[in-house]
C-alpha atoms as a PDB file:
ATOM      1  CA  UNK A   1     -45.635  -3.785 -42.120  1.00  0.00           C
ATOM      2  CA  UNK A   2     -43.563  -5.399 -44.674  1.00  0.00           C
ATOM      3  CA  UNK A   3     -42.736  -3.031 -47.869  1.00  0.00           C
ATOM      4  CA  UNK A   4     -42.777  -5.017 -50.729  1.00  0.00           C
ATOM      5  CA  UNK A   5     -43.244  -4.338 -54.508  1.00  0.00           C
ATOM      6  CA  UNK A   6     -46.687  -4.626 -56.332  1.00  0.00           C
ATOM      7  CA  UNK A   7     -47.075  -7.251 -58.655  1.00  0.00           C
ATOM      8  CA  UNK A   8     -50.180  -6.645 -59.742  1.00  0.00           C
ATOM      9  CA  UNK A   9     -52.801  -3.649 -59.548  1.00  0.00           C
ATOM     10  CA  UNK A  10     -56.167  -3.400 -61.293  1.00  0.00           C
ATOM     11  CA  UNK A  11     -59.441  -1.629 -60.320  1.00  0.00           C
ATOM     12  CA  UNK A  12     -62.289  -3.025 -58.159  1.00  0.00           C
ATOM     13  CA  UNK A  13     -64.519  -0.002 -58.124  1.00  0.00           C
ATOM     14  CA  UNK A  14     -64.867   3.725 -59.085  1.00  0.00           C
ATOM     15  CA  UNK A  15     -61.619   4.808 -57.082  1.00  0.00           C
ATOM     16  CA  UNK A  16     -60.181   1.582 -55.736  1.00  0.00           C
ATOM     17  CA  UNK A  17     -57.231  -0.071 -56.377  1.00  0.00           C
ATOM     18  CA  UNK A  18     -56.631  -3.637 -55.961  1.00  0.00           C
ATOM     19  CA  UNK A  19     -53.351  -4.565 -55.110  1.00  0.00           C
ATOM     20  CA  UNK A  20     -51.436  -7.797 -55.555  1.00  0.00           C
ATOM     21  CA  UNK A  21     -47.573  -7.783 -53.500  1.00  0.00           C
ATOM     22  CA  UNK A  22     -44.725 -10.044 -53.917  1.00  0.00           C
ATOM     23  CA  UNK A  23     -45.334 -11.500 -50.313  1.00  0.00           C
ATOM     24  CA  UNK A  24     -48.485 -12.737 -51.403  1.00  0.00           C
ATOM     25  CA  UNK A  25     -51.255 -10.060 -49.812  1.00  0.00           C
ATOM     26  CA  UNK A  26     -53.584  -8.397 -51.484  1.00  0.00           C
ATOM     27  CA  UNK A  27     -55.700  -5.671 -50.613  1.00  0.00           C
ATOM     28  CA  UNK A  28     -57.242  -2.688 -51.937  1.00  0.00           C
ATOM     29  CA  UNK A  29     -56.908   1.303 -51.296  1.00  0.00           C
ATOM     30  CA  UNK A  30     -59.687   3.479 -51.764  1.00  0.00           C
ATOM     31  CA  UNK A  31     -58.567   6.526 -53.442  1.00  0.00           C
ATOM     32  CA  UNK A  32     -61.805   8.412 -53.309  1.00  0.00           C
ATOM     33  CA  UNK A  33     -61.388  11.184 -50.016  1.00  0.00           C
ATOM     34  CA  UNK A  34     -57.510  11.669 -51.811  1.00  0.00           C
ATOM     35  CA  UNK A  35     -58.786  11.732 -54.994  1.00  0.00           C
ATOM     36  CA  UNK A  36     -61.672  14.858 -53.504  1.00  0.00           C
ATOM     37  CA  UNK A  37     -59.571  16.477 -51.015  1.00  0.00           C
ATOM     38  CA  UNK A  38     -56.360  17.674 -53.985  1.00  0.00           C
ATOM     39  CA  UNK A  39     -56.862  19.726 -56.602  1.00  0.00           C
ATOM     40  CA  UNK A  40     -53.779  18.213 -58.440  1.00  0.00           C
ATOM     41  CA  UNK A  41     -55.288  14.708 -58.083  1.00  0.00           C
ATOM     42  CA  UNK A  42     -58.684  15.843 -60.325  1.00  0.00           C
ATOM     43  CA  UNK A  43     -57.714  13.856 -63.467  1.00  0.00           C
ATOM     44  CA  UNK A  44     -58.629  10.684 -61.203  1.00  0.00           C
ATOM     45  CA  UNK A  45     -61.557  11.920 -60.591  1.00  0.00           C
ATOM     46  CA  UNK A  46     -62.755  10.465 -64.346  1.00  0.00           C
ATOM     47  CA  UNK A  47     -63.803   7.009 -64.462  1.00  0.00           C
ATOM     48  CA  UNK A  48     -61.953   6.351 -67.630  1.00  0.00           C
ATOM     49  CA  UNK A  49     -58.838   8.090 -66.903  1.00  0.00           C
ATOM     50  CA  UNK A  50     -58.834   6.145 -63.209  1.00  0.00           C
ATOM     51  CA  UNK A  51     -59.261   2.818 -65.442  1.00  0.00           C
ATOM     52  CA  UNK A  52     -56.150   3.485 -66.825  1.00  0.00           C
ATOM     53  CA  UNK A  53     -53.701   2.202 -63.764  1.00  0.00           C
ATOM     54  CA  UNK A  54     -50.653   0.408 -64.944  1.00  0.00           C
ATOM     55  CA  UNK A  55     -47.785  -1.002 -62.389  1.00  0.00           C
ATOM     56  CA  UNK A  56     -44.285   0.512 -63.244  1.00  0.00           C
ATOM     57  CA  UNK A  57     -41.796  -1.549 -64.709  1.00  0.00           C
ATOM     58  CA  UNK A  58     -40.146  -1.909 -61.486  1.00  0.00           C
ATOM     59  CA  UNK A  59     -43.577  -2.525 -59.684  1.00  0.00           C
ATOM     60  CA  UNK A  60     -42.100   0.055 -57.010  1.00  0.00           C
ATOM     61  CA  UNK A  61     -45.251   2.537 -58.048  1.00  0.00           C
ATOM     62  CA  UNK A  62     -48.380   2.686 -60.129  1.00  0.00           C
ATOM     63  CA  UNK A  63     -48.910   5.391 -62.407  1.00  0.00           C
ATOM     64  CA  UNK A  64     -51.615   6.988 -64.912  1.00  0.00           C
ATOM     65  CA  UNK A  65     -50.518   8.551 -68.272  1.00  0.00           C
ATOM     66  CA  UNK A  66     -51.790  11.646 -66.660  1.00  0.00           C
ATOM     67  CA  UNK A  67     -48.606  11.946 -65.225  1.00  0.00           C
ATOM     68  CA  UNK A  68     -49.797  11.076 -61.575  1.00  0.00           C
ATOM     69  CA  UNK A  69     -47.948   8.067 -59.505  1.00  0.00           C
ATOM     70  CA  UNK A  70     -48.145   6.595 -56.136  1.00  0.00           C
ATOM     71  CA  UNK A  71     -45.336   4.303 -54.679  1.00  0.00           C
ATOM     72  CA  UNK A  72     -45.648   1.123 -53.099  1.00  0.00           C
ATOM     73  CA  UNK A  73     -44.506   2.330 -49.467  1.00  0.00           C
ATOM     74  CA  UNK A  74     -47.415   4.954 -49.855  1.00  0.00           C
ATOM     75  CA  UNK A  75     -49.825   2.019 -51.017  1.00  0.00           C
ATOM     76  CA  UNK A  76     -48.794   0.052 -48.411  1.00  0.00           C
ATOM     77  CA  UNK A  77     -49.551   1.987 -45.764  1.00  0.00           C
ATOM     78  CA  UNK A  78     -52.899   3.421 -46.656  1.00  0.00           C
ATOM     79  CA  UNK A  79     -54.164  -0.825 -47.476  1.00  0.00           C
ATOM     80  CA  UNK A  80     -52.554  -1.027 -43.769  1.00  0.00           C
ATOM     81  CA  UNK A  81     -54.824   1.589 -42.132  1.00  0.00           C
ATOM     82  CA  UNK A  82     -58.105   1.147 -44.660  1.00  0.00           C
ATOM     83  CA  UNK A  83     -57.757  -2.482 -43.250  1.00  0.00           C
ATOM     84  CA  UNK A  84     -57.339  -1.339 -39.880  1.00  0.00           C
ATOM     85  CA  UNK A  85     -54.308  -3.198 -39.393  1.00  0.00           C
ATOM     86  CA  UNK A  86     -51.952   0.065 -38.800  1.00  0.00           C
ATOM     87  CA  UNK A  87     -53.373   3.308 -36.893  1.00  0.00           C
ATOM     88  CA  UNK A  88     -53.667   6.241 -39.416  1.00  0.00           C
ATOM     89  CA  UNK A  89     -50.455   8.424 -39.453  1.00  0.00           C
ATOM     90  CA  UNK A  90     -52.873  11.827 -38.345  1.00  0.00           C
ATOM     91  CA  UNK A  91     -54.287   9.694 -35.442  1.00  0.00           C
ATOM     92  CA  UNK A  92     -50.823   8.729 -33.608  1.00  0.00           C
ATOM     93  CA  UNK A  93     -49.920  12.275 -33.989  1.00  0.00           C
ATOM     94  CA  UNK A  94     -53.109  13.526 -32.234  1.00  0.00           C
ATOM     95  CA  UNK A  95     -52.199  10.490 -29.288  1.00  0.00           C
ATOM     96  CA  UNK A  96     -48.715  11.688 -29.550  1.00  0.00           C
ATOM     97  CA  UNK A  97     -49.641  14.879 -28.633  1.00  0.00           C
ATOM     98  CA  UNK A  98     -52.215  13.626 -25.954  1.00  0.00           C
ATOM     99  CA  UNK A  99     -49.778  12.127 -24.086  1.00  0.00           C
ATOM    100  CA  UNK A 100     -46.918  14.862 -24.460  1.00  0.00           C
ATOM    101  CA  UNK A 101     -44.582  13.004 -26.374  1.00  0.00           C
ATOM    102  CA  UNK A 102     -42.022  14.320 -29.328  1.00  0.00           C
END
């Protein structure tokens, strides 16, 4: 997984990001089960506010003038596993644990 900065980031849907990164990928992240599942993430939750995505200056985050952000490692890693190219953080925990491993 490399961890590059956005260039780019628009929306493609009601809680979906599209991404554009300096190595050339792009992908998206759906937002929506984040967006339902914390309280503090509500303001998302409104299709206007949610239209309002702008990439920081240094294109190391994205960020809403609600005051929420999201940085590009983060990004990264949930277009990784929505893609199915990386196994989802909570999953190699549970195999971690299957297979008695620290």
């Amino acid at each position: 997984m490399t961890l590059g900065k956005l260039l780019n980031v628009t929306t493609s849907s009601l809680q979906t990001l599209a991404l554009e990164w300096d190595d050339g990928r792009l992908s998206q992240v759906d937002l929506t089960s984040l967006i339902d599942g914390h309280p503090n993430l509500a303001p998302l939750s409104a299709p206007k506010e949610f239209s309002k995505v702008a990439l920081a200056a240094d294109g190391w985050s994205v960020e809403w003038p609600c005051g929420i952000d999201f940085g590009a490692q983060q990004l990264r890693r949930w277009a990784d596993e929505q893609a199915g190219e990386t196994m989802p953080a909570a999953a190699f925990r549970r195999w971690m644990e299957q297979h008695k491993l620290t």
